[in-house]
C-alpha atoms as a PDB file:
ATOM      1  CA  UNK A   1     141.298 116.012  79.025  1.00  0.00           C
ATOM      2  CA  UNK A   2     139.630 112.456  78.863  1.00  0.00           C
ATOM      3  CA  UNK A   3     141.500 109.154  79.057  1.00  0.00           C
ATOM      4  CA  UNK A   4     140.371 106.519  77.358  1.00  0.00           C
ATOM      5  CA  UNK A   5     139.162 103.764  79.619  1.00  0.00           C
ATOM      6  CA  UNK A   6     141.569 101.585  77.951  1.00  0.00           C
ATOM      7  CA  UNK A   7     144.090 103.762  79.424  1.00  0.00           C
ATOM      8  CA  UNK A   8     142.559 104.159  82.609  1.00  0.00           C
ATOM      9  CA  UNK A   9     142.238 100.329  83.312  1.00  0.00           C
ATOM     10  CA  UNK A  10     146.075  99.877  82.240  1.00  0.00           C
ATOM     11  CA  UNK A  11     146.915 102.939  84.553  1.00  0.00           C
ATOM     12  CA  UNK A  12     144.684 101.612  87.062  1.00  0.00           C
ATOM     13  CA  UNK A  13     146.209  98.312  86.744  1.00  0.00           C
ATOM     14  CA  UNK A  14     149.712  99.379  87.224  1.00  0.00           C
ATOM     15  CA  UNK A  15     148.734 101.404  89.784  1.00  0.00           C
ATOM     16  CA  UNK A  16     147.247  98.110  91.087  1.00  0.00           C
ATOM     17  CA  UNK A  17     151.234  96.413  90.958  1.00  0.00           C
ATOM     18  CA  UNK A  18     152.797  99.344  92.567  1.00  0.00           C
ATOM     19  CA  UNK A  19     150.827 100.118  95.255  1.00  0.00           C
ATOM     20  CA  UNK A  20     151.001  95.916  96.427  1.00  0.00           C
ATOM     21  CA  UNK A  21     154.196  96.447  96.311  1.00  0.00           C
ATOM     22  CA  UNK A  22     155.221  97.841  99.536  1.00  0.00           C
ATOM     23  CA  UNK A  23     152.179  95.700 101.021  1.00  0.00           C
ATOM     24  CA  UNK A  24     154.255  92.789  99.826  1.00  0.00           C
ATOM     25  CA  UNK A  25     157.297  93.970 101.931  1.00  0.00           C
ATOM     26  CA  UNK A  26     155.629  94.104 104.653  1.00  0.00           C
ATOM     27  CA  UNK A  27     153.544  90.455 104.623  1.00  0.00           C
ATOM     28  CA  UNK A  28     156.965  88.552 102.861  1.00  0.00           C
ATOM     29  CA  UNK A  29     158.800  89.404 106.514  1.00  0.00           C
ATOM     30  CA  UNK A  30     155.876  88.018 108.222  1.00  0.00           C
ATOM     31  CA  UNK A  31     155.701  85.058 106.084  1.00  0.00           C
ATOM     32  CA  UNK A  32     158.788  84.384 106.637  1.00  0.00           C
ATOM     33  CA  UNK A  33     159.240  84.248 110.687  1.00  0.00           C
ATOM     34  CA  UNK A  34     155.738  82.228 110.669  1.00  0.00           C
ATOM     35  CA  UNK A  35     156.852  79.985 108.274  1.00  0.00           C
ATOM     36  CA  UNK A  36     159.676  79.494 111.074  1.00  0.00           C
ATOM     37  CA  UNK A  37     157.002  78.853 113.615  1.00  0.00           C
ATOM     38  CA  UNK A  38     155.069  76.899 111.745  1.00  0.00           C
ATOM     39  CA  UNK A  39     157.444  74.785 111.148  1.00  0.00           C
ATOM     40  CA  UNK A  40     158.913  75.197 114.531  1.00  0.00           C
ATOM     41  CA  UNK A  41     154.694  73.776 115.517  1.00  0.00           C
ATOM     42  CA  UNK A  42     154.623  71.417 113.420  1.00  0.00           C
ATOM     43  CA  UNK A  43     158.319  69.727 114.603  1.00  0.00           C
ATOM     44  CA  UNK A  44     157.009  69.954 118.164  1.00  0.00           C
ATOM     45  CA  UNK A  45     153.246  68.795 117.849  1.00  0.00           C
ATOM     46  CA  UNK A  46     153.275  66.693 114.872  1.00  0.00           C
ATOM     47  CA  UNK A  47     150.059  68.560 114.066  1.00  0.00           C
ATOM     48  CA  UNK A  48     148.739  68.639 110.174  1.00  0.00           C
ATOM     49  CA  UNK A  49     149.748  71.528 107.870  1.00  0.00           C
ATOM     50  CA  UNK A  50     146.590  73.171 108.325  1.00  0.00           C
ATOM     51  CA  UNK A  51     146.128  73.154 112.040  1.00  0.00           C
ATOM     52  CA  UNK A  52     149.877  74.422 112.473  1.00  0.00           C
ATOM     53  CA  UNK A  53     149.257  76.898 109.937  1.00  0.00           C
ATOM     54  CA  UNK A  54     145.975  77.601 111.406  1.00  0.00           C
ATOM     55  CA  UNK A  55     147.379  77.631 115.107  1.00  0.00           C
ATOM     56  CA  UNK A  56     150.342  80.113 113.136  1.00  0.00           C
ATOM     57  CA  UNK A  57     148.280  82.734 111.846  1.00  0.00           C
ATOM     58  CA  UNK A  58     146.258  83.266 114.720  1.00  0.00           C
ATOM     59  CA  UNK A  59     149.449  83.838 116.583  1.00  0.00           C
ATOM     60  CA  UNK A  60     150.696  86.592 114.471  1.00  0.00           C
ATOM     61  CA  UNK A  61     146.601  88.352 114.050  1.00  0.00           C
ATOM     62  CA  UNK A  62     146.535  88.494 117.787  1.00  0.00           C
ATOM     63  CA  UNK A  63     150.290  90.068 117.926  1.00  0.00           C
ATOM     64  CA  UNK A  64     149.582  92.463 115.221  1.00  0.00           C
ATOM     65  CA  UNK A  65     145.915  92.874 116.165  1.00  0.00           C
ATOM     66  CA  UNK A  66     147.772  93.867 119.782  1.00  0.00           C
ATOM     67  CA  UNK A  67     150.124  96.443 118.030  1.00  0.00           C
ATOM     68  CA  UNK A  68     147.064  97.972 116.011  1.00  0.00           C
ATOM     69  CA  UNK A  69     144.465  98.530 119.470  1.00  0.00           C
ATOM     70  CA  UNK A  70     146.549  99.345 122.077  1.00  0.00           C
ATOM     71  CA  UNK A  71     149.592 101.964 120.157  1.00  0.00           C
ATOM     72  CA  UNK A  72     147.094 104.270 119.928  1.00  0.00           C
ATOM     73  CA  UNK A  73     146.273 104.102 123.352  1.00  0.00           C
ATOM     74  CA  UNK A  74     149.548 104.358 124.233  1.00  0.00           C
ATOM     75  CA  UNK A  75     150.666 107.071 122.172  1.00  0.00           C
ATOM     76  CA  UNK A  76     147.817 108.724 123.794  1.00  0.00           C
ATOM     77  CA  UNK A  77     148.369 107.660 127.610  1.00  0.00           C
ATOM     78  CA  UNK A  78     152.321 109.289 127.272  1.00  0.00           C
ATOM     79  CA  UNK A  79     151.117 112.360 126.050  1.00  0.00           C
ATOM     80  CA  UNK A  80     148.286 112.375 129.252  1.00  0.00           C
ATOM     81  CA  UNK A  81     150.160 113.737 132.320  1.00  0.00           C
ATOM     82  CA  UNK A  82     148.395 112.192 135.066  1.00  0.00           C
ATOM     83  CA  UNK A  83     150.358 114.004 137.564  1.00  0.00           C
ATOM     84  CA  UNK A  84     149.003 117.475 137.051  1.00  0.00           C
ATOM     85  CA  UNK A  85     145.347 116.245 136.790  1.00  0.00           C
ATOM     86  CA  UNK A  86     143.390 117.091 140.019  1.00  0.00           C
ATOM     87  CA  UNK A  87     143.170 114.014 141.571  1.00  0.00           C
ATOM     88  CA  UNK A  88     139.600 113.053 141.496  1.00  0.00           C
ATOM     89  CA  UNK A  89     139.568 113.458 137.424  1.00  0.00           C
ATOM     90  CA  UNK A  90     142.655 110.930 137.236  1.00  0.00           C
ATOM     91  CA  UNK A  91     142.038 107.736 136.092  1.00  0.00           C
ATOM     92  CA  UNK A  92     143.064 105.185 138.831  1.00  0.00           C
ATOM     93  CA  UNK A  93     144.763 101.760 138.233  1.00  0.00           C
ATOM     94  CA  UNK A  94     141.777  99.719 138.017  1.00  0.00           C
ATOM     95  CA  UNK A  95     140.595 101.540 134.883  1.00  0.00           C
ATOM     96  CA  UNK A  96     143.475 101.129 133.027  1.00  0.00           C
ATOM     97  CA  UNK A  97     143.878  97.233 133.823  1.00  0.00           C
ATOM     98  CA  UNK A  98     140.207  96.763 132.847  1.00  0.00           C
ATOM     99  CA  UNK A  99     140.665  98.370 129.903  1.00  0.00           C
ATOM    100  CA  UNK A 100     143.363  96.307 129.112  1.00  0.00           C
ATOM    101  CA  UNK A 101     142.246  92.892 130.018  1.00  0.00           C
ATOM    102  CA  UNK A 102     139.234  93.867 127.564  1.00  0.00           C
ATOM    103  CA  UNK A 103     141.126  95.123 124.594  1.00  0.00           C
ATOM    104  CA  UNK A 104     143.175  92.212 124.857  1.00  0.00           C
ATOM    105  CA  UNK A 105     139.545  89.902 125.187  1.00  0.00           C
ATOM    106  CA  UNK A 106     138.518  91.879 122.100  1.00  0.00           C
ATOM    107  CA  UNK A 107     141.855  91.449 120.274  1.00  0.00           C
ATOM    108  CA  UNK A 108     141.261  87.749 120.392  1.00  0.00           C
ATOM    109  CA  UNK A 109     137.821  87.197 119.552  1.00  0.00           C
ATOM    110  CA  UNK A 110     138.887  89.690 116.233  1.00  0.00           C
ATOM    111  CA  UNK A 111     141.914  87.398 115.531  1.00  0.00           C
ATOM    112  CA  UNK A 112     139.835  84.166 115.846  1.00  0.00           C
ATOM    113  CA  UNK A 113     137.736  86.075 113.034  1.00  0.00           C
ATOM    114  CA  UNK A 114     140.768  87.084 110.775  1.00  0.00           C
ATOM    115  CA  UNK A 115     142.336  84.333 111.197  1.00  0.00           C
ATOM    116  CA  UNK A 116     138.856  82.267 109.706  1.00  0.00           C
ATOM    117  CA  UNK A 117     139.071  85.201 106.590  1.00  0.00           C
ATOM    118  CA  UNK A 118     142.994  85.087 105.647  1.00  0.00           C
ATOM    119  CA  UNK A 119     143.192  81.590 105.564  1.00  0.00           C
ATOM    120  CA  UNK A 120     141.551  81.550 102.135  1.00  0.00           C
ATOM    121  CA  UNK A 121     144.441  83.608 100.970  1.00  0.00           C
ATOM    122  CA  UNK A 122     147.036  81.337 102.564  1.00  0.00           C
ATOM    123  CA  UNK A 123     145.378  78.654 100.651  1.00  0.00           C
ATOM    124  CA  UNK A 124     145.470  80.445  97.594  1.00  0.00           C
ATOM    125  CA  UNK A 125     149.188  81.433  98.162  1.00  0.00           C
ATOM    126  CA  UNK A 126     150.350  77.940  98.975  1.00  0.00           C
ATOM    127  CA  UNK A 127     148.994  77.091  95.870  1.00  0.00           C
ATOM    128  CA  UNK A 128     150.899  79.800  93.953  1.00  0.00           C
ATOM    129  CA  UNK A 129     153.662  79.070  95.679  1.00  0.00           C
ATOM    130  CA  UNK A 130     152.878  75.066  94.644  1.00  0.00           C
ATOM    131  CA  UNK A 131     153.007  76.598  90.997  1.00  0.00           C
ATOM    132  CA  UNK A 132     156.101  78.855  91.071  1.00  0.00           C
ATOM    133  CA  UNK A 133     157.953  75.362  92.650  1.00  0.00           C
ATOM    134  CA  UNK A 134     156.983  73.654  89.920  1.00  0.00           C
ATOM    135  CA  UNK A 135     157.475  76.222  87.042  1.00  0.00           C
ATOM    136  CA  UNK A 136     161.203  77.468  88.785  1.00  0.00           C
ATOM    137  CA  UNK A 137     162.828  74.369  90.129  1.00  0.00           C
ATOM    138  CA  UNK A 138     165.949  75.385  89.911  1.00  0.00           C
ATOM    139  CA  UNK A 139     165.921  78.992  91.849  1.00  0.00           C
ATOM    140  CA  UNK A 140     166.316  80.012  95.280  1.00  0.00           C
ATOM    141  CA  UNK A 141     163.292  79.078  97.855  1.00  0.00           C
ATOM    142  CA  UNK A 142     163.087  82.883  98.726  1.00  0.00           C
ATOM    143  CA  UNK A 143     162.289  83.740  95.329  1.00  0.00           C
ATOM    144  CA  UNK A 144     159.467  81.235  94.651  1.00  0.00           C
ATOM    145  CA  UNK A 145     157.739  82.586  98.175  1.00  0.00           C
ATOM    146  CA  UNK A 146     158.105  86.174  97.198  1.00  0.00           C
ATOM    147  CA  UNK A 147     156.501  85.481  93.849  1.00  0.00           C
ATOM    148  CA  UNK A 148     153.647  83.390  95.483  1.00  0.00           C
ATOM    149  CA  UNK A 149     153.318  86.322  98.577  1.00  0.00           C
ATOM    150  CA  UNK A 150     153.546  89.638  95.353  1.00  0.00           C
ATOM    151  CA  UNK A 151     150.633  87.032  93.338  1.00  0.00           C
ATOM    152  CA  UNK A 152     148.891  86.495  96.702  1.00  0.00           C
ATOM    153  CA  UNK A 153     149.215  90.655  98.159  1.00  0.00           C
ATOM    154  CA  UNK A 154     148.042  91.815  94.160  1.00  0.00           C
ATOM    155  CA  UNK A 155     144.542  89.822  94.191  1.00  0.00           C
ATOM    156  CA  UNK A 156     144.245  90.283  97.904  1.00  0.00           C
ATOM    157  CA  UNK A 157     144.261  93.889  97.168  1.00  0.00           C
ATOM    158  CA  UNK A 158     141.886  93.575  93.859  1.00  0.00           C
ATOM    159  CA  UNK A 159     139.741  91.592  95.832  1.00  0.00           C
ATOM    160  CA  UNK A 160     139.174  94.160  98.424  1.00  0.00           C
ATOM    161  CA  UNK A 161     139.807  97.312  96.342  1.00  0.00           C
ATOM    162  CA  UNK A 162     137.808  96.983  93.832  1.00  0.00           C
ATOM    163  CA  UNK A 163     135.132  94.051  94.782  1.00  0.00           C
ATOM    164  CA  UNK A 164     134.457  94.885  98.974  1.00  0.00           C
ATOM    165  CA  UNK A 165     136.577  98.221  99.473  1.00  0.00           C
ATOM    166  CA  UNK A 166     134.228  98.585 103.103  1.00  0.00           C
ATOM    167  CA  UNK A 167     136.169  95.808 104.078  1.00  0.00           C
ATOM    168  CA  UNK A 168     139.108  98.312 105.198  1.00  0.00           C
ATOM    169  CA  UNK A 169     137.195 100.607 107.396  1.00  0.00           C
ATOM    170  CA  UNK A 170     134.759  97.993 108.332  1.00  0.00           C
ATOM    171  CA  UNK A 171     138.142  95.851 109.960  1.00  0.00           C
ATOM    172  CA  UNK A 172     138.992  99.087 112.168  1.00  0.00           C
ATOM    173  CA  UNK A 173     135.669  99.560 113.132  1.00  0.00           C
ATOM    174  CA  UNK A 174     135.272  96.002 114.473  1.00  0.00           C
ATOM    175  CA  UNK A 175     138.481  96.054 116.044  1.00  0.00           C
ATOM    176  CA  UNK A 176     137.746  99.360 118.076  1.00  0.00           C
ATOM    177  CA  UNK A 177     134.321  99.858 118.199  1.00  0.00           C
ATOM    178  CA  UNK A 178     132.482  96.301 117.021  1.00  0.00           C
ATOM    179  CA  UNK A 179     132.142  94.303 119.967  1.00  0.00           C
END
């Protein structure tokens, strides 16, 4: 049976609001401890809104860019008995702490990137979040910064759904295999 595509953009669409939503979950809990340490920046280095937000964001992409390279490696070092490997096939110390010292070198030079990319979309959200102030005066902070981070998470996600979609598996390629 065909849908109409009237149908199938309103589905699609929906689809769309649903699927940001657990996205938006996710980024509203981040927003809100770096809007702490931004703040927290800010108080201590008197810097401008931009380089404390700037100095923010790179701080949480290289603690989540962390989490993302090195759990798998993890998961996959526990589940490597080392013990019952013949000795000359282990992996020694030195392997593991150059490994390390790189994936954390690569972590960084892929934050300094993402951090360039997302602050486009913390501009746009601090302007939505500029307009939901303005329109809601009278509600709770919390709200107006979950509206402005669901507006922001919903075009981020149209943006790269439906405009650049490689820009998902291209971000996981950099990370692991890129530099």
């Amino acid at each position: 049976m065909a849908v109409d595509p009237f149908s199938n953009i309103i589905l699609s669409l929906f689809d769309l609001l649903k699927g940001s939503f657990v996205v938006f979950v996710v980024v509203f809990f981040i927003v809100l401890v770096a809007q702490k340490l931004r703040k927290k920046i800010a108080e201590e280095t008197n810097w401008s809104w931009f380089i404390s937000a700037f100095a923010t964001t790179i701080i949480v992409v290289f603690i989540l860019t962390l989490i993302v390279y090195f759990l798998p490696f993890l998961s996959a070092s526990q589940q490597l008995s080392i013990n019952q490997v013949p000795e000359e096939f282990s992996p020694n110390i030195g392997n593991f702490l150059e490994s390390f010292l790189l994936g954390i070198l690569k972590s960084f030079i892929v934050t300094a990137v993402l951090s360039v990319f997302l602050m486009a979309f913390e501009f746009i959200g601090l302007f939505l979040f500029q307009f939901f102030s303005s329109k809601l005066e009278k509600q709770p902070n919390w709200l107006k910064l979950g509206l402005a981070v669901y507006s922001t998470v919903v075009l981020t996600s149209a943006i790269i759904l439906f405009l650049v979609p490689e820009v998902i598996l291209g971000l996981f390629y950099f990370l692991y295999f890129g530099l």
